[in-house]
C-alpha atoms as a PDB file:
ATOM      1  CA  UNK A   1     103.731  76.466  54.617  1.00  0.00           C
ATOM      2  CA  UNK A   2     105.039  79.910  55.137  1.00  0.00           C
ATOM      3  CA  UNK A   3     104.785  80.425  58.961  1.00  0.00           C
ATOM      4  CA  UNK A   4     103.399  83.914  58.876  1.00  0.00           C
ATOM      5  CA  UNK A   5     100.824  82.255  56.375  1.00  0.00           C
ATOM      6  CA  UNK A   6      99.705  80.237  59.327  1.00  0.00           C
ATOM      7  CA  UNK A   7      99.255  83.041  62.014  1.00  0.00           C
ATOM      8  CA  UNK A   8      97.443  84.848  59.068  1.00  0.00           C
ATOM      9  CA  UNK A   9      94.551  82.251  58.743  1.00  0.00           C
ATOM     10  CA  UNK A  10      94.553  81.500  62.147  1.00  0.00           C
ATOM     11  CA  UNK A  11      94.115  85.048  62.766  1.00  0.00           C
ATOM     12  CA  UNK A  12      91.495  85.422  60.121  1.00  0.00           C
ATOM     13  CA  UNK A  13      89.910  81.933  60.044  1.00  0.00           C
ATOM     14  CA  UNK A  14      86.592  82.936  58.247  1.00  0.00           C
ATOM     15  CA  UNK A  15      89.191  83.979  54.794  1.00  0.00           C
ATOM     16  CA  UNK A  16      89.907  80.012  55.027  1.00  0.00           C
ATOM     17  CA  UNK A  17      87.005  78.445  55.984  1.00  0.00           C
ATOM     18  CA  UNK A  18      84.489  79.849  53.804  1.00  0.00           C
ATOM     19  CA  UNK A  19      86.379  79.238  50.646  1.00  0.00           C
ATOM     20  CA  UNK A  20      88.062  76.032  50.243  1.00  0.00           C
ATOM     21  CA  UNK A  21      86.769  75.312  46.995  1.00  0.00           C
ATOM     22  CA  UNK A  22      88.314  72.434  44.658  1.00  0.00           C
ATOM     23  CA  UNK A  23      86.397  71.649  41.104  1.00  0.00           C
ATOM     24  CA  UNK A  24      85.927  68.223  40.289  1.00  0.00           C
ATOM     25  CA  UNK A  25      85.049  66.796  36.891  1.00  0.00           C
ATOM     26  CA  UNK A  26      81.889  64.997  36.938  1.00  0.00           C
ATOM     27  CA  UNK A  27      79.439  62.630  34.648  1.00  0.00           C
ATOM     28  CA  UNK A  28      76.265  62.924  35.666  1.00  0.00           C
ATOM     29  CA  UNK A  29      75.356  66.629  37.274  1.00  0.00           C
ATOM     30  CA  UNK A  30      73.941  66.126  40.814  1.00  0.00           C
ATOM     31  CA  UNK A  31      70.267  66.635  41.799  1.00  0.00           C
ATOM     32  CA  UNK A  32      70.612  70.411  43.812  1.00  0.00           C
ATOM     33  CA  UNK A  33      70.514  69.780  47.560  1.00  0.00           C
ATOM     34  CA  UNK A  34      67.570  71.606  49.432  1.00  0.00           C
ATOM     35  CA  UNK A  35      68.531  72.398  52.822  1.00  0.00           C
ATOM     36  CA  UNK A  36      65.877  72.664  55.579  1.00  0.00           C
ATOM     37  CA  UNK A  37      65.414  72.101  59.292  1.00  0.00           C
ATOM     38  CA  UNK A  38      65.349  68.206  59.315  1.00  0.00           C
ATOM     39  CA  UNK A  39      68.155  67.507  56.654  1.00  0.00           C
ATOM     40  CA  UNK A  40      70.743  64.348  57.098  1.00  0.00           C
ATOM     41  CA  UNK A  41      74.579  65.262  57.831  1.00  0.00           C
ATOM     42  CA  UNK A  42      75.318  63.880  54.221  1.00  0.00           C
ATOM     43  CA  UNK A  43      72.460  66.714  52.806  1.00  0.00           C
ATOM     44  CA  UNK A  44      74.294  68.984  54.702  1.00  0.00           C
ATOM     45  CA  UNK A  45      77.998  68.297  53.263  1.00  0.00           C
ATOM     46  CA  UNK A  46      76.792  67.447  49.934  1.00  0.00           C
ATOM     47  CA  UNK A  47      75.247  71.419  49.808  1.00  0.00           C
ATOM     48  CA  UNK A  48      78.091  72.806  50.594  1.00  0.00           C
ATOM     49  CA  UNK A  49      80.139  70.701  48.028  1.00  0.00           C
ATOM     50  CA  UNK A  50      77.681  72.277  45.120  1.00  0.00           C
ATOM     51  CA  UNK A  51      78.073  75.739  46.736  1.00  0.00           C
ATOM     52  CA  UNK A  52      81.378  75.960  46.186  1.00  0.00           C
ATOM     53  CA  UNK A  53      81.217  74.698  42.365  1.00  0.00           C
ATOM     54  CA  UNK A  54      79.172  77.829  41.718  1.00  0.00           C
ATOM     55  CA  UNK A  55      81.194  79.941  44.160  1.00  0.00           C
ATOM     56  CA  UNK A  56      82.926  82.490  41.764  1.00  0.00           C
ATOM     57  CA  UNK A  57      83.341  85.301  44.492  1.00  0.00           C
ATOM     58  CA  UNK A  58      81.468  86.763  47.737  1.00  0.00           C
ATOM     59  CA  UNK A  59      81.835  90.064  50.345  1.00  0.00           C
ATOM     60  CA  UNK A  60      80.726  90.504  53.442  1.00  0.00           C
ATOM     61  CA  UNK A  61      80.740  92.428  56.817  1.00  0.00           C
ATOM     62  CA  UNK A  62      83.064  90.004  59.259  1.00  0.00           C
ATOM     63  CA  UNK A  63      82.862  90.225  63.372  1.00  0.00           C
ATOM     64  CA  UNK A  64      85.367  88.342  65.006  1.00  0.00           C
ATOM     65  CA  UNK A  65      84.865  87.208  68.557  1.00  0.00           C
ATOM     66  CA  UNK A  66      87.981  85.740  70.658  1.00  0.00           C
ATOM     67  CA  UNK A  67      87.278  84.520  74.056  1.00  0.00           C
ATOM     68  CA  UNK A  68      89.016  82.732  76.697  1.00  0.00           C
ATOM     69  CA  UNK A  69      86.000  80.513  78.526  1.00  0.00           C
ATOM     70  CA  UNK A  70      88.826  80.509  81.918  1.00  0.00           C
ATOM     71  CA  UNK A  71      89.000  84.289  82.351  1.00  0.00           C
ATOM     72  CA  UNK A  72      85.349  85.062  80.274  1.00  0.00           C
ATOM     73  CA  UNK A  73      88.122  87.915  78.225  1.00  0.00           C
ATOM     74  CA  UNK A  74      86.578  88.654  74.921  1.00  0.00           C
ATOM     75  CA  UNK A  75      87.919  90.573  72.342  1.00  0.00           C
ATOM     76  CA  UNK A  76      86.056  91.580  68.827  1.00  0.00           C
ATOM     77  CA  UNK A  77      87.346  92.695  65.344  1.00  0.00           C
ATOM     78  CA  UNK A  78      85.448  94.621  62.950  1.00  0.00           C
ATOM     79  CA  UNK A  79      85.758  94.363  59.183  1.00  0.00           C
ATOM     80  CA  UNK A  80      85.564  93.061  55.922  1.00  0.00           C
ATOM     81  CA  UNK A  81      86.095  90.665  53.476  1.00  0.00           C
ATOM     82  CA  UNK A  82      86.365  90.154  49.592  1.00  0.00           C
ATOM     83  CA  UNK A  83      87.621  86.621  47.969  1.00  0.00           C
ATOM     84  CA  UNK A  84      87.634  85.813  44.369  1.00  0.00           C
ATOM     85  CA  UNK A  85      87.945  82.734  42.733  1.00  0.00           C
ATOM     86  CA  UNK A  86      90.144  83.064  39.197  1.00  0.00           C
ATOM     87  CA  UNK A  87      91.782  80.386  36.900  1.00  0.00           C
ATOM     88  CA  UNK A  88      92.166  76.990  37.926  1.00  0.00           C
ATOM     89  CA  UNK A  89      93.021  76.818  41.908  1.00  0.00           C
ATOM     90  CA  UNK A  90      93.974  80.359  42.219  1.00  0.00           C
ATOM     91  CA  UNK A  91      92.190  82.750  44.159  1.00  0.00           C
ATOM     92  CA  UNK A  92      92.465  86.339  45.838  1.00  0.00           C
ATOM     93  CA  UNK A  93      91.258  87.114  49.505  1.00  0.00           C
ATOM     94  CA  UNK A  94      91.110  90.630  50.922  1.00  0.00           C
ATOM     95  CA  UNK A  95      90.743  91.138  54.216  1.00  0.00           C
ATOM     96  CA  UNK A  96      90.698  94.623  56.421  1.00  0.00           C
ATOM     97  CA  UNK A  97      89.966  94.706  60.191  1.00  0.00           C
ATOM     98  CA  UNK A  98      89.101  98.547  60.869  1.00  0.00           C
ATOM     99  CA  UNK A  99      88.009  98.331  64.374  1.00  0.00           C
ATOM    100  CA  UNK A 100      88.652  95.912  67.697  1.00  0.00           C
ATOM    101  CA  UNK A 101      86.527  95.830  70.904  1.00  0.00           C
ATOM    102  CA  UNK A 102      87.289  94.285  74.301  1.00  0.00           C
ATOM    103  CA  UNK A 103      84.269  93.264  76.047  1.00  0.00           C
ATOM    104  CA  UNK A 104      82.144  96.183  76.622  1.00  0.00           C
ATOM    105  CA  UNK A 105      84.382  98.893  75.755  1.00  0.00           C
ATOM    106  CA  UNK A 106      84.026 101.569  73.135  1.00  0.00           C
ATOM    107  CA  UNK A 107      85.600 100.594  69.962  1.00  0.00           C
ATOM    108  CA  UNK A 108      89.060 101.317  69.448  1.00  0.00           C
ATOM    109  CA  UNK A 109      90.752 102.160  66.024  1.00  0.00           C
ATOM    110  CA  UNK A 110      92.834 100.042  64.440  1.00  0.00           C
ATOM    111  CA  UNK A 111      93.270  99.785  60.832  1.00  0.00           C
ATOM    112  CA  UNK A 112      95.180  96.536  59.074  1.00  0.00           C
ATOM    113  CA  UNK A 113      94.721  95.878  55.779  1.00  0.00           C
ATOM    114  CA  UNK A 114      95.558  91.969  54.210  1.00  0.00           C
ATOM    115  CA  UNK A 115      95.383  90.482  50.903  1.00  0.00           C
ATOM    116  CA  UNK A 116      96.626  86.736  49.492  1.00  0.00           C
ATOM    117  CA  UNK A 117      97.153  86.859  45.544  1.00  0.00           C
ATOM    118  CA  UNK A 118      99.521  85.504  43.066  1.00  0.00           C
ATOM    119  CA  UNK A 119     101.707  83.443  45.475  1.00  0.00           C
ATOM    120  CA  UNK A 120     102.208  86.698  47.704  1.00  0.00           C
ATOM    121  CA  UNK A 121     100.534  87.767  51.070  1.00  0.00           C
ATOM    122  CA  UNK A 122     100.709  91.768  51.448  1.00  0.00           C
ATOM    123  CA  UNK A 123     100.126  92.830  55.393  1.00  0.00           C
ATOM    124  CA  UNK A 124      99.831  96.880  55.611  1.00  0.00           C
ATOM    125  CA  UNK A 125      99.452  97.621  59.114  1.00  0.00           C
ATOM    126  CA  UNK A 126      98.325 101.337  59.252  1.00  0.00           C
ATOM    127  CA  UNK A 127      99.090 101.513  63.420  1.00  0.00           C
ATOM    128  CA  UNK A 128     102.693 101.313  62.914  1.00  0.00           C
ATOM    129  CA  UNK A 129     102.799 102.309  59.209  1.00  0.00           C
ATOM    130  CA  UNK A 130     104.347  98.888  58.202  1.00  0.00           C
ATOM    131  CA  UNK A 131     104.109  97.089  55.148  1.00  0.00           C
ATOM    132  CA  UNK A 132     104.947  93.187  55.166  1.00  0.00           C
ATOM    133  CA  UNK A 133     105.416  91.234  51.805  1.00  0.00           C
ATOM    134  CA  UNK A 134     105.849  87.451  52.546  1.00  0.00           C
ATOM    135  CA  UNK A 135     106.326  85.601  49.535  1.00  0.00           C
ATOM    136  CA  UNK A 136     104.561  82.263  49.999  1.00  0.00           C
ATOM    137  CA  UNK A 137     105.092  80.277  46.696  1.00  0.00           C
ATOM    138  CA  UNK A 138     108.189  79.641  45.277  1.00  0.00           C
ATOM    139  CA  UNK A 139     108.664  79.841  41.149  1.00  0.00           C
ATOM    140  CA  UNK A 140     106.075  76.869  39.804  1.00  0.00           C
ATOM    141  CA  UNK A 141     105.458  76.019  43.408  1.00  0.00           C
ATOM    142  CA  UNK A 142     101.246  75.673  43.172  1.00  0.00           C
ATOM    143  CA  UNK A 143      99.523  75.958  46.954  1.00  0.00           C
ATOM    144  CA  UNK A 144      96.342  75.454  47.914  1.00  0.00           C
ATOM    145  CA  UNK A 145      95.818  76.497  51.439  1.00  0.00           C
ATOM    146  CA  UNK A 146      92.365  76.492  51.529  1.00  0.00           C
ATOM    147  CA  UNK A 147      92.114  72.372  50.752  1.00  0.00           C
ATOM    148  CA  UNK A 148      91.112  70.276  53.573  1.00  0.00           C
ATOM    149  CA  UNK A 149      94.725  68.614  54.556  1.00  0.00           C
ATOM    150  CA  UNK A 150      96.913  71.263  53.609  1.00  0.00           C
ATOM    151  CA  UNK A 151      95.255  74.897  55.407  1.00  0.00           C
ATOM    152  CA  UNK A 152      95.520  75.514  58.546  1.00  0.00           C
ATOM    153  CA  UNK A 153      91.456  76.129  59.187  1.00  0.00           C
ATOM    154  CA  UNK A 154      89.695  74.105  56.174  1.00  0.00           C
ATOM    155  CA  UNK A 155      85.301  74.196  55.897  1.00  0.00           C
ATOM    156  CA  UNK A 156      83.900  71.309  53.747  1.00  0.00           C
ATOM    157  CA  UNK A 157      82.805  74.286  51.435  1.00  0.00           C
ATOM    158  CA  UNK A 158      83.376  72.646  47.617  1.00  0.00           C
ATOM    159  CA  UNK A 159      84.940  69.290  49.364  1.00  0.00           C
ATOM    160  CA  UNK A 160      83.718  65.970  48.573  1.00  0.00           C
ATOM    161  CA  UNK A 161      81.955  64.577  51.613  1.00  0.00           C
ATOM    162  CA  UNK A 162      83.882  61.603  51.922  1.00  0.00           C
ATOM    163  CA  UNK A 163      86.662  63.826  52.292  1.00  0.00           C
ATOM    164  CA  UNK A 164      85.223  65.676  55.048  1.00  0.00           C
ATOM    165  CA  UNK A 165      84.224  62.466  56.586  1.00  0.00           C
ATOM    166  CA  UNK A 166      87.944  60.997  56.852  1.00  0.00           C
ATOM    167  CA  UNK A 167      88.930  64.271  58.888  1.00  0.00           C
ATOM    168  CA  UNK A 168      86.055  64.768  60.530  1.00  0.00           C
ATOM    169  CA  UNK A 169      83.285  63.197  62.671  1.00  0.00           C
ATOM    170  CA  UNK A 170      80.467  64.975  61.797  1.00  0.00           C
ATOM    171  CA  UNK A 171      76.891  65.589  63.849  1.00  0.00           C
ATOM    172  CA  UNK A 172      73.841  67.686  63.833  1.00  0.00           C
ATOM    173  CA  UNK A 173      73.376  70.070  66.849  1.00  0.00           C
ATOM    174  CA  UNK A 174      70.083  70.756  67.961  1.00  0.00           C
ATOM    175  CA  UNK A 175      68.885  74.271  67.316  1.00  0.00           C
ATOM    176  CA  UNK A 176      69.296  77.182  69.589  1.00  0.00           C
ATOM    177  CA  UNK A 177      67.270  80.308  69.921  1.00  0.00           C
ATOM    178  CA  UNK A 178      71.183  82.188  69.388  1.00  0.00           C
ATOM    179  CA  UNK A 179      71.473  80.737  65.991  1.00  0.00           C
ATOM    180  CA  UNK A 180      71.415  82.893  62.435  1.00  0.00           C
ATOM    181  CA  UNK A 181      68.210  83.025  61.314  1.00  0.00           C
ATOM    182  CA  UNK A 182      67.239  79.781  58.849  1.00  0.00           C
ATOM    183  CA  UNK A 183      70.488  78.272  59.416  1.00  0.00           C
ATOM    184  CA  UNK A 184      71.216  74.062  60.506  1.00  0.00           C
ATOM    185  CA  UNK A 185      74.212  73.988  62.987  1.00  0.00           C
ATOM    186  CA  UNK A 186      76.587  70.816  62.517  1.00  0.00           C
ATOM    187  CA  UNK A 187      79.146  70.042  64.626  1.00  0.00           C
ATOM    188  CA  UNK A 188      82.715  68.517  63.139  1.00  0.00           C
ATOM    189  CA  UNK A 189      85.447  67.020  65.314  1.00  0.00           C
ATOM    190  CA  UNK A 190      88.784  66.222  63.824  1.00  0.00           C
ATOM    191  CA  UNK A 191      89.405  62.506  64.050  1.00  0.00           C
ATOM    192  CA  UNK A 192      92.252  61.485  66.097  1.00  0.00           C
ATOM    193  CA  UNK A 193      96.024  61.239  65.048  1.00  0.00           C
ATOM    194  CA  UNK A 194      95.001  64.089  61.930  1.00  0.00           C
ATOM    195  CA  UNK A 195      97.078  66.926  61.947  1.00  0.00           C
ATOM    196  CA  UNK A 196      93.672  69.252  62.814  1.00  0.00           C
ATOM    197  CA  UNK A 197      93.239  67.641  65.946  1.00  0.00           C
ATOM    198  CA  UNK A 198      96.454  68.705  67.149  1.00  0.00           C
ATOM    199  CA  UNK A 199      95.251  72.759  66.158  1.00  0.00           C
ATOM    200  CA  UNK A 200      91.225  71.849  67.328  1.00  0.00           C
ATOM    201  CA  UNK A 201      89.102  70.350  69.817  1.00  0.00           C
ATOM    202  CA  UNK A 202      86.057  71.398  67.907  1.00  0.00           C
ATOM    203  CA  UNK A 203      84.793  72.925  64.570  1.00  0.00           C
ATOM    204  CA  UNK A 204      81.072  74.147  64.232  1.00  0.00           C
ATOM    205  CA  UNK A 205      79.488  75.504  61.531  1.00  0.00           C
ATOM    206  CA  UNK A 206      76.094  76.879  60.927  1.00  0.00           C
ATOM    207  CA  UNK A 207      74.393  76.546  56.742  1.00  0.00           C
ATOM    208  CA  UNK A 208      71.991  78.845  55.594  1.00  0.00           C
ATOM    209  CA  UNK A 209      69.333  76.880  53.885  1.00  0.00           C
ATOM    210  CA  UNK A 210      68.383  79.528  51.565  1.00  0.00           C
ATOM    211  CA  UNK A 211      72.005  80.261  50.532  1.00  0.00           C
ATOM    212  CA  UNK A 212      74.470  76.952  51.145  1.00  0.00           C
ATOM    213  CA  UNK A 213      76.810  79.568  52.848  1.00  0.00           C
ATOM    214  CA  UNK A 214      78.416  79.817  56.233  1.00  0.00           C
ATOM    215  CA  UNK A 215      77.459  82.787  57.977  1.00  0.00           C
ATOM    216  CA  UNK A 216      78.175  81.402  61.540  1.00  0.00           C
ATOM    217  CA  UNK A 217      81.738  79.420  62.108  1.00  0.00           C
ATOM    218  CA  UNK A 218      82.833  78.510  65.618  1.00  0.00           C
ATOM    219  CA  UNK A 219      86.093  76.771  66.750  1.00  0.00           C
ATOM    220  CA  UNK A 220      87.357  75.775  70.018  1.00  0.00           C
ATOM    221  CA  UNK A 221      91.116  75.241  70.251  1.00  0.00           C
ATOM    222  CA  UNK A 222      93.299  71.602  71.424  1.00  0.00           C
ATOM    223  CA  UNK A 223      93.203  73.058  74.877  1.00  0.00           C
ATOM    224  CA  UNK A 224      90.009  74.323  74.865  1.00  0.00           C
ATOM    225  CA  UNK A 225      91.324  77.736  75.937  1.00  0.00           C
ATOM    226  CA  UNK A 226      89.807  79.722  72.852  1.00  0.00           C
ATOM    227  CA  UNK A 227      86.726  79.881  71.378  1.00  0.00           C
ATOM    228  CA  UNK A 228      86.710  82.182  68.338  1.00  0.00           C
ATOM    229  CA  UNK A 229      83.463  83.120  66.638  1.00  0.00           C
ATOM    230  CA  UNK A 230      83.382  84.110  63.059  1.00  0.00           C
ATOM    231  CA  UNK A 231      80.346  86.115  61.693  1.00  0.00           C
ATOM    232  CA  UNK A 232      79.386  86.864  58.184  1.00  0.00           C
ATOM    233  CA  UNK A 233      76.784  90.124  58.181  1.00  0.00           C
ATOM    234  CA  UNK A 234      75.463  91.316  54.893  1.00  0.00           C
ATOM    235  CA  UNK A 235      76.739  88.962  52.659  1.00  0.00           C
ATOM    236  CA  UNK A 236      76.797  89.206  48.813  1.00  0.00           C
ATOM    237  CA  UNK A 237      77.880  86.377  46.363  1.00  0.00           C
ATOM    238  CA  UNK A 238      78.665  86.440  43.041  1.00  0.00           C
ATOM    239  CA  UNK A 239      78.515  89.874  42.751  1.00  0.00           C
ATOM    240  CA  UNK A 240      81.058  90.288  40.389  1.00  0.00           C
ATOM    241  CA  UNK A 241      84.038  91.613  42.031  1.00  0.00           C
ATOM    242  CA  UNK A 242      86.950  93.346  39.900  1.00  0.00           C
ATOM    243  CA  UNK A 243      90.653  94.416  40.827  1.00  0.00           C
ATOM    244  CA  UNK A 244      89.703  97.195  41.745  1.00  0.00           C
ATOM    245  CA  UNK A 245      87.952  95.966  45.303  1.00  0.00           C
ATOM    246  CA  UNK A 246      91.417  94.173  45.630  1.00  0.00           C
ATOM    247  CA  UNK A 247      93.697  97.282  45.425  1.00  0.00           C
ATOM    248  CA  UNK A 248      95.077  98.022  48.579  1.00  0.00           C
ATOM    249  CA  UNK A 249      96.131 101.639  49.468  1.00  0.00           C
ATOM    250  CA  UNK A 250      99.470 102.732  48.328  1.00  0.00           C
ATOM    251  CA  UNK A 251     102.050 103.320  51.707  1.00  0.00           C
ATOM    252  CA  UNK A 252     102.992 106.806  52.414  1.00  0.00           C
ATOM    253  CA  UNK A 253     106.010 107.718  51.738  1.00  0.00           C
ATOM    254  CA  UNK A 254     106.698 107.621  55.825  1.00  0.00           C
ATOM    255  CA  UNK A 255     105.987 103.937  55.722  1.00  0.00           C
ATOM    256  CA  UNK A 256     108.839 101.115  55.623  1.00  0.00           C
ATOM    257  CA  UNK A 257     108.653  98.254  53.033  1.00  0.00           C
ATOM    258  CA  UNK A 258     109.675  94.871  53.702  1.00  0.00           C
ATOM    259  CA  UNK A 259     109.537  91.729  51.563  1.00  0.00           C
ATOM    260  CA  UNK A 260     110.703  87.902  52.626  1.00  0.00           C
ATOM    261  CA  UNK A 261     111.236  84.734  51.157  1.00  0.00           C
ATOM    262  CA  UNK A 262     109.042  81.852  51.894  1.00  0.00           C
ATOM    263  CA  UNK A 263     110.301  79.652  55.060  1.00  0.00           C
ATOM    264  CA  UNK A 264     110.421  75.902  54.539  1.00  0.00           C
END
């Protein structure tokens, strides 16, 4: 995968995590899964396989917390989000960060603008009036990196369980008076020798009963040096999203342009 690719959803894990969703051909239609406080791990994963069957496209309001639990340094982004699910595995992510905090302090402005479509990742980054095309797919060439195995930051959102299960060990957390309203926190820790527990020590995730969706995701590094908190605030799904919420804003003619090949 395209290294920049990998920075990218590292950098913006809740674009990855909330939307890993793979269809899957079935006989019999399951019974729909109805979350609540004392559901079973395997209620739990089996919701959010059936969420992201019907998952067609979602917005929200993102906060994103980085902290380093040595020196207590916290820094927050402010912004949005837009994915849509199209043909087959395809799908198109927007993602623009408008604002960053560090600890206490007043925001500052930044302004970055990112969206994943059609083999392509476009990064405009308004600060230093830079535009970055990375081409990520080459001619044929069919990624998914939202599948658990292949991104870097998968969620069991439209996996099968048992897939979740061979990366993962999987456990309820008991609830804390910090957690989004109506939501059952479950812990997931990559199972050793996979390639995700060489990136994480830890992976948590909070459901919302009402909706199947994630509006909480947690991770704590290999070293255990960053914790990065992803928050989903005002979220709308299935709203029917066109290409118009995925066009970005043309560059001034002050800005530079610059496209690259995929890396191997």
């Amino acid at each position: 995968m395209n290294a920049y690719l990998r920075n990218f959803i590292r950098a913006v894990p809740i674009v990855w995590m909330s939307v890993c969703v793979t269809a899957h051909a079935q006989t019999t239609a399951p019974q729909p899964v109805v979350l609540n406080p004392h559901s079973s791990v395997d209620d739990i994963l089996q919701a959010l396989y059936q969420r992201g069957q019907n998952l067609q496209d979602f917005t929200a309001n993102v906060t994103k917390t980085e902290e380093d639990p040595i020196t207590a340094k916290e820094i927050r982004y402010l912004g949005t989000i837009r994915y849509q699910r199209q043909t087959g595995d395809n799908v198109r992510i927007r993602v623009t960060f408008e604002h960053e905090k560090l600890g206490d302090n007043p925001v500052m402005a930044h302004h970055e603008e990112d969206e994943l479509s059609d083999g392509k990742l476009i990064v405009q980054h308004f600060d230093t009036k830079l535009e970055d095309h990375f081409v990520i797919a080459k001619p044929g060439q069919k990624i998914n990196p939202l599948r658990l195995g292949e991104g870097a930051f998968p969620l069991p959102v439209g996996q099968e369980p048992q897939a979740v299960k061979k990366e993962f060990d999987v456990k309820l957390v008991p609830p804390d008076k910090d957690d989004p309203p109506h939501t059952i926190h479950a812990e997931l820790i990559p199972k050793p020798g996979t390639r995700l527990a060489s990136n994480f020590k830890t992976v948590d995730v909070w459901v919302d009963t009402q909706t199947n969706f994630t509006p909480r995701i947690e991770t704590v590094d290999s070293q255990g040096t960053k914790i990065t908190t992803t928050d989903l605030i005002i979220l709308k799904i299935n709203s029917g999203l066109t290409d118009k919420d995925f066009q970005l804003p043309p560059p001034g003619t002050d800005w530079t342009v610059k496209t690259e090949d995929l890396e191997d």
